[in-house]
C-alpha atoms as a PDB file:
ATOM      1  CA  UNK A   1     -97.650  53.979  12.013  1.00  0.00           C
ATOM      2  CA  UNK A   2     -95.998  57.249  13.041  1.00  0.00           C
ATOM      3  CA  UNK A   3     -97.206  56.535  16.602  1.00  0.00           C
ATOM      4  CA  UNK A   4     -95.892  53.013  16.941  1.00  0.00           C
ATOM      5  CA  UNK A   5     -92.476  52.369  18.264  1.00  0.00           C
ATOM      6  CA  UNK A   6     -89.724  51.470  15.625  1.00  0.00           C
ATOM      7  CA  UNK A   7     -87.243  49.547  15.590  1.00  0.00           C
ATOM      8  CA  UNK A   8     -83.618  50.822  14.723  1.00  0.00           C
ATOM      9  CA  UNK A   9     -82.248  50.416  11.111  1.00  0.00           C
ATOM     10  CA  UNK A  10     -80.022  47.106  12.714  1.00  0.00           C
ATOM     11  CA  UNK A  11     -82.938  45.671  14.832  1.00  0.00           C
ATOM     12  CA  UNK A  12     -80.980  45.214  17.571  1.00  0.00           C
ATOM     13  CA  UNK A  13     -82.540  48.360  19.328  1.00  0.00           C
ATOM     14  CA  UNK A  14     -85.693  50.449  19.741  1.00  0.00           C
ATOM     15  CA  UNK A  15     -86.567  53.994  18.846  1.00  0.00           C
ATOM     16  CA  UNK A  16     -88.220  55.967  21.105  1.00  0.00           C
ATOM     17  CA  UNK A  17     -89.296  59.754  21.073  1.00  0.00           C
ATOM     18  CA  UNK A  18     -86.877  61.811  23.060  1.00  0.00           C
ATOM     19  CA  UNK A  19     -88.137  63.819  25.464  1.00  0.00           C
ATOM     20  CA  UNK A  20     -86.277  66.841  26.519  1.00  0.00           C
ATOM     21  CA  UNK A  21     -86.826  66.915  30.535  1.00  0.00           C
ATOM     22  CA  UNK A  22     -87.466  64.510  33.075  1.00  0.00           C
ATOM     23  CA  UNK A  23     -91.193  64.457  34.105  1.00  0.00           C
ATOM     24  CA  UNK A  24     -91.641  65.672  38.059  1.00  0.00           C
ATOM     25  CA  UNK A  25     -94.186  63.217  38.816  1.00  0.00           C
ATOM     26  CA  UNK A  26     -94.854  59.658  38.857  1.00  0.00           C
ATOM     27  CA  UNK A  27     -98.147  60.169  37.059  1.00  0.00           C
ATOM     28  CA  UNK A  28     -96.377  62.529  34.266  1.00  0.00           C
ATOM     29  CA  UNK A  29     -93.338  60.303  34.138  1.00  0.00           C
ATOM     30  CA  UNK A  30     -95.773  57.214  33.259  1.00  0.00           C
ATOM     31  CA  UNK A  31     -97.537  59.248  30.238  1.00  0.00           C
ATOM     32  CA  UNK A  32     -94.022  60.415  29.154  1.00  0.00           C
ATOM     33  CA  UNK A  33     -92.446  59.521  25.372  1.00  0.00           C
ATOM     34  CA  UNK A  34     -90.403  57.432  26.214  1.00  0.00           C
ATOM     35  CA  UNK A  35     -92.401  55.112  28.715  1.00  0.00           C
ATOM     36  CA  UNK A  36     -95.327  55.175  26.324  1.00  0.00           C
ATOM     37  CA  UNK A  37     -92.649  54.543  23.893  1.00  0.00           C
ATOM     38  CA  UNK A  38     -91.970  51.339  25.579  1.00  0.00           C
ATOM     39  CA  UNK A  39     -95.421  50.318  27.105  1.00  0.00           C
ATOM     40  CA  UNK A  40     -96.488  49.927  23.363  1.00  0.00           C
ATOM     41  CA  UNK A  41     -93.673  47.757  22.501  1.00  0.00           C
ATOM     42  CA  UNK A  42     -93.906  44.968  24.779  1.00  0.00           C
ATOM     43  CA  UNK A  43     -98.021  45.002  24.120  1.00  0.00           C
ATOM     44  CA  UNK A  44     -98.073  44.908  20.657  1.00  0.00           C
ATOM     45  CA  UNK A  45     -94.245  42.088  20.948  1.00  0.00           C
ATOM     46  CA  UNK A  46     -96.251  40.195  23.291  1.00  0.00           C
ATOM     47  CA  UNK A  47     -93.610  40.358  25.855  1.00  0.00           C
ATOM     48  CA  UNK A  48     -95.877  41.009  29.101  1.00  0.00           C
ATOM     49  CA  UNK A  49     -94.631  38.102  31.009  1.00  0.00           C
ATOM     50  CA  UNK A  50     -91.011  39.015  30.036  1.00  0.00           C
ATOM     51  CA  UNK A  51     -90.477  42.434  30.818  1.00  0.00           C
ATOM     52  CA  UNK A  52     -92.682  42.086  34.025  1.00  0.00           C
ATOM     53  CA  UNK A  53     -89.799  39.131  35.017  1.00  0.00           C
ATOM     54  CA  UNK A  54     -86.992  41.425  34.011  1.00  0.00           C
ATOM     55  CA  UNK A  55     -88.745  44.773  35.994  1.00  0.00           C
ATOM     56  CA  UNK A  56     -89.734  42.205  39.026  1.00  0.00           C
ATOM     57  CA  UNK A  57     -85.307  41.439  39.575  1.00  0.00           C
ATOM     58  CA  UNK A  58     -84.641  45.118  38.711  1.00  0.00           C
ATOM     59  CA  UNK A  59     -86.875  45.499  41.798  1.00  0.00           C
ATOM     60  CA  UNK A  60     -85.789  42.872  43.444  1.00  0.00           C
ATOM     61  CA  UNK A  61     -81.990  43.811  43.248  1.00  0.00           C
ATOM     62  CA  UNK A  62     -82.341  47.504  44.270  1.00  0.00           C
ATOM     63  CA  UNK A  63     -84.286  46.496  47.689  1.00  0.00           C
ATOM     64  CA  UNK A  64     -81.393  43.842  48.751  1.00  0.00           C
ATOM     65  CA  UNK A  65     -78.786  46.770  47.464  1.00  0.00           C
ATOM     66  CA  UNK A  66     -81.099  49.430  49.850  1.00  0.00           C
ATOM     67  CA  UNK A  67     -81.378  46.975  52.859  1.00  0.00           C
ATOM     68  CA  UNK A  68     -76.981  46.009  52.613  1.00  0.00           C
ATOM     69  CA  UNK A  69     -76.846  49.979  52.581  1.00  0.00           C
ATOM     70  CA  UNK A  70     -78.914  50.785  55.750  1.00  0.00           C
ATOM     71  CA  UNK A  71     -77.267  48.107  57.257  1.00  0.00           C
ATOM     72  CA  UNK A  72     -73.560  49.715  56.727  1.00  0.00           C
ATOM     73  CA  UNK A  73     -75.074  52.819  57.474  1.00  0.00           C
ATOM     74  CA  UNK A  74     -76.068  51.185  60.738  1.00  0.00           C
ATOM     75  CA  UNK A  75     -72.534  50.067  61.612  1.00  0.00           C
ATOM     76  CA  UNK A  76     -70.930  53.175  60.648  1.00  0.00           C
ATOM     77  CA  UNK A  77     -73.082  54.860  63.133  1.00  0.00           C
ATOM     78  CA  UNK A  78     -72.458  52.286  66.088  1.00  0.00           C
END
């Protein structure tokens, strides 16, 4: 079990590996600690649908944020 992600003493939080720096890539950021960390978490908690809702608003937010900032970017240039 020294693989599997743990939950803190409380259980209000998980435990991940740290890893020291921030992957370069998108490939070596996916096989990272942390996001393997997490990938086995919502697999073996069942929580597919969940965390694909709560990653599909994350999404969803930061293109509306990125479209309201070209826009002012737009007017600040006219």
């Amino acid at each position: 079990m020294s693989n599997k992600v743990q939950l803190s003493k409380d259980g209000k939080s998980i435990e991940f590996k740290q890893s020291e720096t921030l992957p370069a890539t998108a490939k070596k950021f996916r096989r990272s600690p942390d996001i393997d960390g997490f990938y086995r978490f919502v697999y073996e908690n069942n929580l597919q649908k969940e965390a694909y809702t709560i990653l599909e608003s994350i999404a969803a937010r930061r293109k509306t944020e990125k479209k309201k900032a070209e826009k002012a970017e737009k007017k600040k240039k006219k």
